[in-house]
N, C-alpha and C. Protein backbone atom coordinates (compact mmCIF):
# COMPACT_ATOMS: atom_id res chain seq x y z
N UNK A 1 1.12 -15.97 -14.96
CA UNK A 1 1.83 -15.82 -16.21
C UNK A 1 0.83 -15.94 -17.35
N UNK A 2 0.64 -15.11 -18.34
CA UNK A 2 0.30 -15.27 -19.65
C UNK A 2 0.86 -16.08 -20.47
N UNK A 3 -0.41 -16.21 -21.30
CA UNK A 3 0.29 -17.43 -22.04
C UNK A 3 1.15 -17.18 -23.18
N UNK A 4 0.74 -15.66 -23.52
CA UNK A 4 2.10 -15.69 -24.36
C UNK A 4 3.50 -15.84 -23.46
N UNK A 5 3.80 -14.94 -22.63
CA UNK A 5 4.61 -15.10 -21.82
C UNK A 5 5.14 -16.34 -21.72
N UNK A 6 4.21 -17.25 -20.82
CA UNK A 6 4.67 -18.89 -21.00
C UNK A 6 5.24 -19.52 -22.29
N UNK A 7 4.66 -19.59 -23.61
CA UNK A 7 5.32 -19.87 -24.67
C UNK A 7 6.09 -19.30 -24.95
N UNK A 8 6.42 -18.07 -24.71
CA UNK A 8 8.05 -17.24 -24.94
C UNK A 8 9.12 -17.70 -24.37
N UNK A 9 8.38 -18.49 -23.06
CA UNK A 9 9.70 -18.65 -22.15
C UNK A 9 10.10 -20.12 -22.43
N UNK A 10 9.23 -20.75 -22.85
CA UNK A 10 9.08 -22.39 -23.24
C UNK A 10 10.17 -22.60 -25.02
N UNK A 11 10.10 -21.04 -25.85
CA UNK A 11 10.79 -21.67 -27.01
C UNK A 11 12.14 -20.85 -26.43
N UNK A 12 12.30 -19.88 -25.88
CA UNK A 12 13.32 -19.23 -25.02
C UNK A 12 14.25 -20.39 -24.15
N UNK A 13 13.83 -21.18 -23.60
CA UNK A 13 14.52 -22.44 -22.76
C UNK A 13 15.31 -23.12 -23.63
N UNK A 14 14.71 -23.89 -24.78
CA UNK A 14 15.40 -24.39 -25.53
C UNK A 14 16.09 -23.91 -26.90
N UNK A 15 15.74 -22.78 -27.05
CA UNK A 15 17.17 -22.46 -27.73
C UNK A 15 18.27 -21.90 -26.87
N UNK A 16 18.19 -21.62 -25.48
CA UNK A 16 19.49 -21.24 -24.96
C UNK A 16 19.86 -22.72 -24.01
N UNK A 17 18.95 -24.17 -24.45
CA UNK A 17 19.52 -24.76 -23.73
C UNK A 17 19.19 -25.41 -22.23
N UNK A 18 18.47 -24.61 -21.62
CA UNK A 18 18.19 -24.55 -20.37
C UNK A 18 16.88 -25.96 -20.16
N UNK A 19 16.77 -27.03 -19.94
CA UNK A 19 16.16 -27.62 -19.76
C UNK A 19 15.63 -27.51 -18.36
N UNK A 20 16.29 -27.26 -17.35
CA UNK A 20 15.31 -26.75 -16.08
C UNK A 20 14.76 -25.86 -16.51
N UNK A 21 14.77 -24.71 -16.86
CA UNK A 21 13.49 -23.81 -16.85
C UNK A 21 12.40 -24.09 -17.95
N UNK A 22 12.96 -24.84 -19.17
CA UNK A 22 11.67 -25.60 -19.80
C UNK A 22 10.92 -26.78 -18.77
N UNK A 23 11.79 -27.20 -17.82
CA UNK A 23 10.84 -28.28 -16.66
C UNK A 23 9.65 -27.50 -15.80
N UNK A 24 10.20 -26.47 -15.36
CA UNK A 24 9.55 -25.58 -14.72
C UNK A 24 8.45 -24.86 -14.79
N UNK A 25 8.33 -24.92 -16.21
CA UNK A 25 6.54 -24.73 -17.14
C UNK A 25 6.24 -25.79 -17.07
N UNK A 26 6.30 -27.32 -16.40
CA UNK A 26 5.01 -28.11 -16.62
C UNK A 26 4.82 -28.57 -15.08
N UNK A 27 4.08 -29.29 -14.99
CA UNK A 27 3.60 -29.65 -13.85
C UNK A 27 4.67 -30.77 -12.72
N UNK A 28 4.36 -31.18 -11.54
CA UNK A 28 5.72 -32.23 -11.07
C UNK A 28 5.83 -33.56 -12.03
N UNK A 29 4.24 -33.57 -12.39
CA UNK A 29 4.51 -35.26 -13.07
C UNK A 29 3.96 -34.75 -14.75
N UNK A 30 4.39 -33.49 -15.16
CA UNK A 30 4.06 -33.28 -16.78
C UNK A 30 5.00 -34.28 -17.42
N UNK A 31 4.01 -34.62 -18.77
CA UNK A 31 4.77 -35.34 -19.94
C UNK A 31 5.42 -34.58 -21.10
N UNK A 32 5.79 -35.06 -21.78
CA UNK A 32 6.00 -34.33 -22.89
C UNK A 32 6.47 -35.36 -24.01
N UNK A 33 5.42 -34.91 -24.97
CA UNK A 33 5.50 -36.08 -25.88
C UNK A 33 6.05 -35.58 -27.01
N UNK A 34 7.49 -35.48 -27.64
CA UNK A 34 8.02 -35.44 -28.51
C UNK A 34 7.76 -36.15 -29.84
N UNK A 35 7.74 -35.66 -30.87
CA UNK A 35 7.61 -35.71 -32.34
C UNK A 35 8.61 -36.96 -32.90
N UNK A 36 9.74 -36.66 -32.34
CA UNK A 36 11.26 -37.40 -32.56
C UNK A 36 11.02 -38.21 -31.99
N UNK A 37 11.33 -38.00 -30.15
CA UNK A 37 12.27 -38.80 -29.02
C UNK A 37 11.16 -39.57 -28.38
N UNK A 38 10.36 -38.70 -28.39
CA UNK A 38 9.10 -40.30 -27.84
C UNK A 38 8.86 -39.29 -26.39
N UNK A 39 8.17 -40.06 -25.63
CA UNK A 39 7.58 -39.60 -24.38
C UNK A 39 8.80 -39.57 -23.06
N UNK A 40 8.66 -38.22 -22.58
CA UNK A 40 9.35 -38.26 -21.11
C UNK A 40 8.69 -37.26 -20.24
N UNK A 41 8.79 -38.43 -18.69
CA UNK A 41 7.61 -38.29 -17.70
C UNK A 41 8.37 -37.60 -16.61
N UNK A 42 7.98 -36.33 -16.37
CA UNK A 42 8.49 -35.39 -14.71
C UNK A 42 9.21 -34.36 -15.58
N UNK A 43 9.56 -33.82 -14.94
CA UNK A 43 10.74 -32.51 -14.65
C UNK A 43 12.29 -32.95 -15.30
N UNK A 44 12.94 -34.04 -14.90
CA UNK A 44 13.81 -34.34 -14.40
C UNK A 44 14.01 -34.79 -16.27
N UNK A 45 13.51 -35.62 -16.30
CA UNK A 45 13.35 -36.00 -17.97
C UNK A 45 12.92 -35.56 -19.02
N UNK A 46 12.24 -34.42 -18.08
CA UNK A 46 11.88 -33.17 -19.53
C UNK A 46 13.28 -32.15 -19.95
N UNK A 47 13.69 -32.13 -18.64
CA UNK A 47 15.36 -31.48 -18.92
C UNK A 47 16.06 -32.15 -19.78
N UNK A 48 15.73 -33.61 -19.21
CA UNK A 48 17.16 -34.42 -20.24
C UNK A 48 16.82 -34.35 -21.30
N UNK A 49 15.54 -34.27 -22.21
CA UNK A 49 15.18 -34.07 -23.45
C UNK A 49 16.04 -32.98 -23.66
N UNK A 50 15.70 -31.84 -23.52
CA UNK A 50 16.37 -30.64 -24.03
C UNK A 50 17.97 -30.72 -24.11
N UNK A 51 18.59 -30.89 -22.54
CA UNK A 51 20.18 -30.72 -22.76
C UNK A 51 20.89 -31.83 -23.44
N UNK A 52 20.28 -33.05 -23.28
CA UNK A 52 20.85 -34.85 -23.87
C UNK A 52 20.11 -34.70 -25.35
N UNK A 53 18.90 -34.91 -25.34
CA UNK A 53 18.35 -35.31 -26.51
C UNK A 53 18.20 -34.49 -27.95
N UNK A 54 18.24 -33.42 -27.55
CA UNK A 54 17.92 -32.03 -28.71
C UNK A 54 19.07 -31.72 -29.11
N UNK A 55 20.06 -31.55 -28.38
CA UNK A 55 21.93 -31.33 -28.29
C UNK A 55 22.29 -31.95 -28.51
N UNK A 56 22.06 -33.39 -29.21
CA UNK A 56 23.20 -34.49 -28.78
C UNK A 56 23.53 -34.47 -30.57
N UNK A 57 22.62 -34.04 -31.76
CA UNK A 57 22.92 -33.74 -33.10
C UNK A 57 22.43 -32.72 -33.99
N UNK A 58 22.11 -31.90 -33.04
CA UNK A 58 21.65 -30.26 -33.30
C UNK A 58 22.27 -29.09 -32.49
N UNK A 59 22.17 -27.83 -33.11
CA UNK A 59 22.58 -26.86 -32.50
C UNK A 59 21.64 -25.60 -32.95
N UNK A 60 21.97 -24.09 -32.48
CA UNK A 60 21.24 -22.88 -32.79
C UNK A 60 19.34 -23.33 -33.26
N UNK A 61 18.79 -23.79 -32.24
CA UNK A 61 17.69 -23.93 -32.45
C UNK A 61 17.15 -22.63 -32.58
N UNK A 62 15.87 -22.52 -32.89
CA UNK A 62 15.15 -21.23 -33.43
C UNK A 62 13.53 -22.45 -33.06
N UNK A 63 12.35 -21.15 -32.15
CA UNK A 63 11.34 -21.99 -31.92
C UNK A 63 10.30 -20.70 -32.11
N UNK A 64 9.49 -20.37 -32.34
CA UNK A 64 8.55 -19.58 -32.56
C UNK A 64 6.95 -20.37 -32.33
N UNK A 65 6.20 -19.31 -31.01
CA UNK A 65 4.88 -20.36 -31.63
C UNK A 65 3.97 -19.09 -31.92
N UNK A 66 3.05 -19.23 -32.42
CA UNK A 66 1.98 -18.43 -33.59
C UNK A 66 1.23 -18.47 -33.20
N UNK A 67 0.16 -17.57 -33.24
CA UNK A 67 -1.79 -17.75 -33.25
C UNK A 67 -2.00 -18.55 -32.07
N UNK A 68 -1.43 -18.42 -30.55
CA UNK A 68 -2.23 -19.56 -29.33
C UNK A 68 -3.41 -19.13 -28.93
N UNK A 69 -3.91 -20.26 -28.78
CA UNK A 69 -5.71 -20.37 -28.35
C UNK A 69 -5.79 -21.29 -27.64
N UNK A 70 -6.74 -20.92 -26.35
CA UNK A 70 -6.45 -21.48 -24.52
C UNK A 70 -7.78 -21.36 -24.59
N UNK A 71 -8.80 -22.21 -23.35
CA UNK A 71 -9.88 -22.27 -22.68
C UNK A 71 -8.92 -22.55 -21.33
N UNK A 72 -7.62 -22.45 -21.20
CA UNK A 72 -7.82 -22.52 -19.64
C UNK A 72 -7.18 -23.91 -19.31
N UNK A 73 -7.49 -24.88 -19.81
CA UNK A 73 -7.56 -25.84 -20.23
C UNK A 73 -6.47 -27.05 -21.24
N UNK A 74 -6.90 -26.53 -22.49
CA UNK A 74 -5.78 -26.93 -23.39
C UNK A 74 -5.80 -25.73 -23.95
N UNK A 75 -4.20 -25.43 -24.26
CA UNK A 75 -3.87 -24.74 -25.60
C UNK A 75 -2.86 -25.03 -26.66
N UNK A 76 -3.08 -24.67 -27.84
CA UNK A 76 -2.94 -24.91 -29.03
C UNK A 76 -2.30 -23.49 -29.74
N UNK A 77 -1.01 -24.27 -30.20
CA UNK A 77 -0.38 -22.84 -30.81
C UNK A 77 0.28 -23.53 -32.07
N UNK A 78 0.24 -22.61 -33.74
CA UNK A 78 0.97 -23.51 -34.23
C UNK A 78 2.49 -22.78 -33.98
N UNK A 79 3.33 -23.73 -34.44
CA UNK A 79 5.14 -23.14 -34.46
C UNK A 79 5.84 -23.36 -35.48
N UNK A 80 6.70 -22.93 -35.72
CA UNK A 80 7.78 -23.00 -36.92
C UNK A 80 8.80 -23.27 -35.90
N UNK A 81 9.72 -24.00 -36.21
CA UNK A 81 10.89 -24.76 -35.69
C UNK A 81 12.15 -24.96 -36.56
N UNK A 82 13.34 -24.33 -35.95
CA UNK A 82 14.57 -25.05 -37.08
C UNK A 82 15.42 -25.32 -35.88
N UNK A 83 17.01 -25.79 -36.84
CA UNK A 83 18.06 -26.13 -36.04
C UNK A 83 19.31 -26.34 -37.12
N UNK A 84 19.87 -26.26 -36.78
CA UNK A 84 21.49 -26.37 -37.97
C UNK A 84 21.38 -27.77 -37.65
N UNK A 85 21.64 -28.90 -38.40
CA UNK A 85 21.67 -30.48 -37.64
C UNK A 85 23.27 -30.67 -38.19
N UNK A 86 23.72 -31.39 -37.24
CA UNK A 86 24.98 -32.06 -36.83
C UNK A 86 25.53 -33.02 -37.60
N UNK A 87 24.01 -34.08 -37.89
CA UNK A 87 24.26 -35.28 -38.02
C UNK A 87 25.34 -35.31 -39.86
N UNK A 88 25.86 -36.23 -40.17
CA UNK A 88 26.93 -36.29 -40.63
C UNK A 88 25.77 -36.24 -42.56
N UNK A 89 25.07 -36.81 -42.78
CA UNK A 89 23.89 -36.64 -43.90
C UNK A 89 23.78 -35.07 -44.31
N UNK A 90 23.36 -34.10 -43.27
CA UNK A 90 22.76 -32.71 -43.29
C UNK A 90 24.24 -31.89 -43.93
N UNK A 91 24.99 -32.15 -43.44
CA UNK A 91 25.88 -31.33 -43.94
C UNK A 91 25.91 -29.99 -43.33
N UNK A 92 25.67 -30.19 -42.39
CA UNK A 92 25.51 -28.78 -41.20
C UNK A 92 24.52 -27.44 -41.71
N UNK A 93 23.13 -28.38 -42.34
CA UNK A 93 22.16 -27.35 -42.83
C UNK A 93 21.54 -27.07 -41.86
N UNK A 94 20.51 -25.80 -41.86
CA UNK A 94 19.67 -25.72 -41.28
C UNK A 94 18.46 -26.40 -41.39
N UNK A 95 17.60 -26.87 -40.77
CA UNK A 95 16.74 -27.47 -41.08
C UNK A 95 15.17 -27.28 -40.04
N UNK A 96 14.25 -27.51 -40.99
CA UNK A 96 13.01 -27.00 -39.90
C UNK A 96 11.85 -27.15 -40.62
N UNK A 97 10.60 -27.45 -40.08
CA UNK A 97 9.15 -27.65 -40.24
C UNK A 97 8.11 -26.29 -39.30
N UNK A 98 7.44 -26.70 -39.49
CA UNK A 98 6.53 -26.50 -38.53
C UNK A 98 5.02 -27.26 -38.06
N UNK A 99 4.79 -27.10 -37.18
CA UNK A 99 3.48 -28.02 -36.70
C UNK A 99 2.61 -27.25 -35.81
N UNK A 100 1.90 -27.51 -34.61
CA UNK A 100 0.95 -27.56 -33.83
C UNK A 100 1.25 -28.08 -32.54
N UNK A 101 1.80 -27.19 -31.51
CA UNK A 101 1.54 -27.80 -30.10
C UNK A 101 0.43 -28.06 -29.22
N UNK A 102 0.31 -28.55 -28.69
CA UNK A 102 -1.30 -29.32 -28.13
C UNK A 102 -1.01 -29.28 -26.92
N UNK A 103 -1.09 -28.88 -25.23
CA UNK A 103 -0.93 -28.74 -24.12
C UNK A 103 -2.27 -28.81 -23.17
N UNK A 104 -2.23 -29.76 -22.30
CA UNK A 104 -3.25 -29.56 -21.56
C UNK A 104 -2.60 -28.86 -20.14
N UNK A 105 -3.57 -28.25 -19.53
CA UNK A 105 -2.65 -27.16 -18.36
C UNK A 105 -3.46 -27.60 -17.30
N UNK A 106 -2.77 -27.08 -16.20
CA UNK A 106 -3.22 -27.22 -14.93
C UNK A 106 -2.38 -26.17 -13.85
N UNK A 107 -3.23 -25.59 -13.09
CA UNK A 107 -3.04 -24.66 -12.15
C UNK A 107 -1.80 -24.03 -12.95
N UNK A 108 -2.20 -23.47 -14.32
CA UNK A 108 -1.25 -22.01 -15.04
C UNK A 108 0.12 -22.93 -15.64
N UNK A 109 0.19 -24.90 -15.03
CA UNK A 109 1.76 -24.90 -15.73
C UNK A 109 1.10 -25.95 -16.89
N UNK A 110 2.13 -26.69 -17.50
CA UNK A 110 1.75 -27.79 -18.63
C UNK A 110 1.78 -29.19 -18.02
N UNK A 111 0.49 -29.55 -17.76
CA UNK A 111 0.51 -31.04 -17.67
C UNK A 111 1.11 -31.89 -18.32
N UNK A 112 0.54 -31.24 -19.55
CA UNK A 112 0.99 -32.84 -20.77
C UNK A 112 1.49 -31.87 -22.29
N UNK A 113 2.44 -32.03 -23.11
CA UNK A 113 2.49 -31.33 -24.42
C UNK A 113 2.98 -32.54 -25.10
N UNK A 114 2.15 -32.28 -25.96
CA UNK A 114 2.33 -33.27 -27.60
C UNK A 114 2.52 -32.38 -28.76
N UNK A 115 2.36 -33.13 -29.57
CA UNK A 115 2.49 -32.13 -30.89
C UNK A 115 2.10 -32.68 -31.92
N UNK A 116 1.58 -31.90 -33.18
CA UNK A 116 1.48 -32.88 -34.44
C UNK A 116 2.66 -31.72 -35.43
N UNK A 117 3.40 -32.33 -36.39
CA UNK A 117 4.23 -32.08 -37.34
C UNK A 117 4.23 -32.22 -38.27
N UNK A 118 4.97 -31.25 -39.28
CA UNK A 118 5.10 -31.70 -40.87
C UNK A 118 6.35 -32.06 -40.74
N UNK A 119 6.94 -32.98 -40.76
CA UNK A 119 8.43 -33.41 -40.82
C UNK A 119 9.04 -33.35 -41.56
N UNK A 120 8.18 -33.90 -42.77
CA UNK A 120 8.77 -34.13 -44.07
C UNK A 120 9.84 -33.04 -45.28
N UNK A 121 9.68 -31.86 -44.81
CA UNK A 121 10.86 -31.03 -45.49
C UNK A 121 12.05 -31.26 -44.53
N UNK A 122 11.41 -31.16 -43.07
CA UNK A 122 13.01 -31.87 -42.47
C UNK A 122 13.92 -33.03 -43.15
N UNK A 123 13.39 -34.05 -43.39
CA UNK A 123 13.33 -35.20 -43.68
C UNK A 123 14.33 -35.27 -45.10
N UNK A 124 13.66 -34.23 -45.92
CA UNK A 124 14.13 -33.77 -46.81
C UNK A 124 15.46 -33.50 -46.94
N UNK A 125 15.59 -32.10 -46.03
CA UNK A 125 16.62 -31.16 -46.18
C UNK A 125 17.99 -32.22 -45.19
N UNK A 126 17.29 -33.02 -44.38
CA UNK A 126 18.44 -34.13 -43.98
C UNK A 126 19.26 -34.83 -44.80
N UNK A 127 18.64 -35.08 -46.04
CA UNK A 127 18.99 -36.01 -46.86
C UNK A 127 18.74 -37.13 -46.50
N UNK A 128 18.25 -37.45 -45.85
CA UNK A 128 17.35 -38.72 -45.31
C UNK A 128 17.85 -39.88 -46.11
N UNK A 129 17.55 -40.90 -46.24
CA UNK A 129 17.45 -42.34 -46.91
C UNK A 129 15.83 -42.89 -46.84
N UNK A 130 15.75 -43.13 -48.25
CA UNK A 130 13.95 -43.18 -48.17
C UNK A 130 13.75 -44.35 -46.84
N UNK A 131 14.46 -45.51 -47.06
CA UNK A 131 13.87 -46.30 -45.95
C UNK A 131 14.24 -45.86 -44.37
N UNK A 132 14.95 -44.70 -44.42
CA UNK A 132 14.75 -44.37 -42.98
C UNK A 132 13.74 -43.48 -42.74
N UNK A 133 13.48 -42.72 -43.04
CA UNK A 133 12.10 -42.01 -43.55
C UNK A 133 10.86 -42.78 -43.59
N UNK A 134 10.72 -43.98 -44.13
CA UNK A 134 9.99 -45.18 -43.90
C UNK A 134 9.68 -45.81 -42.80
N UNK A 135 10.79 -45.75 -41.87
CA UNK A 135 10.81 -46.41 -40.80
C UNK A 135 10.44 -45.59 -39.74
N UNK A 136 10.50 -43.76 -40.24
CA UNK A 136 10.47 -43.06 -38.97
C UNK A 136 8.41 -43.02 -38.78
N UNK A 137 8.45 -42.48 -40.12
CA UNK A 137 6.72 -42.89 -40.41
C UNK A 137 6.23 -43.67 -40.06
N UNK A 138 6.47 -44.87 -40.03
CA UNK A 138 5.79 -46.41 -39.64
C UNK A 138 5.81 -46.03 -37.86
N UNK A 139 6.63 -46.24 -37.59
CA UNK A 139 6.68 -45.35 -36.17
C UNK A 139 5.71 -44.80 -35.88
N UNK A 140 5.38 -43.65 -36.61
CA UNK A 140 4.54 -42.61 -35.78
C UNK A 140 3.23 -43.10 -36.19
N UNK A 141 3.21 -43.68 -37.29
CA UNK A 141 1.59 -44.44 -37.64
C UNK A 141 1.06 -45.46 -36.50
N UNK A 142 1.77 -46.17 -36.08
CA UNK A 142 2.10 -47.42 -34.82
C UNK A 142 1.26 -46.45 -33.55
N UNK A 143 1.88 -45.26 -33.10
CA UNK A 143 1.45 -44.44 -32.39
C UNK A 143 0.10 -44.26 -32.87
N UNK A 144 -0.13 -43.52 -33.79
CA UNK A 144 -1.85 -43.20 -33.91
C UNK A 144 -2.53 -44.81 -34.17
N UNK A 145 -2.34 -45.54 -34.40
CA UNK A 145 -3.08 -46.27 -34.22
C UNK A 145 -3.24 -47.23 -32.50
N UNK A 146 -2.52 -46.39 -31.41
CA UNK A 146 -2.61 -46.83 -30.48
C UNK A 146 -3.15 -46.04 -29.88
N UNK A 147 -3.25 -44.92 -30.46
CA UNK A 147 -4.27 -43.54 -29.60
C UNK A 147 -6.00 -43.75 -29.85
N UNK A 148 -6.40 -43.82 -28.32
CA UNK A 148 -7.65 -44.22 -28.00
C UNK A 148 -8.71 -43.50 -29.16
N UNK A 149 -8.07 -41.72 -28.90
CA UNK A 149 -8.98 -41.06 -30.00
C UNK A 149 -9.11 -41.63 -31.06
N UNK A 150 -8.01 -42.31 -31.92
CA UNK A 150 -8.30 -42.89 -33.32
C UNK A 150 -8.89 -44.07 -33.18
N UNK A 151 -9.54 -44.71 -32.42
CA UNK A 151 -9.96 -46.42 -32.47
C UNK A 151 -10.69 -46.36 -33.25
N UNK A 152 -11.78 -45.40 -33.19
CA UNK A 152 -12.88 -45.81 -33.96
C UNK A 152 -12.06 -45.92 -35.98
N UNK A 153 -11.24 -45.12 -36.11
CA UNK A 153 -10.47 -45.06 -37.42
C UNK A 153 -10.12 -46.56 -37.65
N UNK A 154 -10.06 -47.45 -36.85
CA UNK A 154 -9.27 -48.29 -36.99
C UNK A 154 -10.39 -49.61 -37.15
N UNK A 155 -11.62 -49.32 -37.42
CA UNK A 155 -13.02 -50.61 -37.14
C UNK A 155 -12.99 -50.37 -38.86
């Protein structure tokens, strides 16, 4: 499979839903490290992200990824992302950022996918509450400062 191919079929899964066939692009023990929901390990929990976690206050997702660049190895694509959100704040807007997926591969599937994001027009267009917005940030700062790559940031 090509990798466009593969990313077609990867933003293709989750807007129709299908969390097995988004499992099915990564490896038996791939991760996937979500922006939002935090980390889930195998197949089995990469599904439940999609049908439980993505569904449970969103709908009509829309995923696009842009410009990917592979050694084989890791690849890197950026994406634009929306979703109508549910939650009772949004007012049944659409809402969406875009960021940078980060994937390391193995034998053609996805070992591991992370991501980095601009959240913050999401955040926005949610109507957010500054201190939840506060709290979601502090969060993800907590994270980079536990990522090995940043230690030296942190002397």
């Amino acid at each position: 499979m090509t990798i466009e191919a593969m990313l077609k079929d990867f933003c293709a899964a989750v807007e129709r839903r299908d969390g097995a066939a988004l499992s099915n692009l990564f490896t038996e023990d791939g991760v996937y490290h979500d922006v939002f929901y935090g980390v889930f390990e195998g197949r089995a929990k990469i599904a439940e992200l999609i049908e439980d976690h993505f569904y449970r206050t969103a709908r009509d997702f829309r995923w696009d990824m842009h410009d990917p660049v592979s050694d084989g190895r890791t690849l890197y694509a950026r994406y634009t992302f929306s979703y109508v959100s549910t939650l009772p704040e949004a007012n049944g807007k659409r809402v969406g950022f875009e960021g940078v997926s980060i994937m390391r591969l193995r034998d053609g599937l996805i070992a591991s996918y992370r991501e980095v994001a601009n959240v913050g027009p999401a955040f926005v267009a949610l109507n957010f509450a500054a201190e939840r917005v506060c709290r979601i940030l502090a969060k993800e700062g907590a994270a980079l400062a536990k990522d090995p790559t940043y230690a030296r940031h942190l002397a």
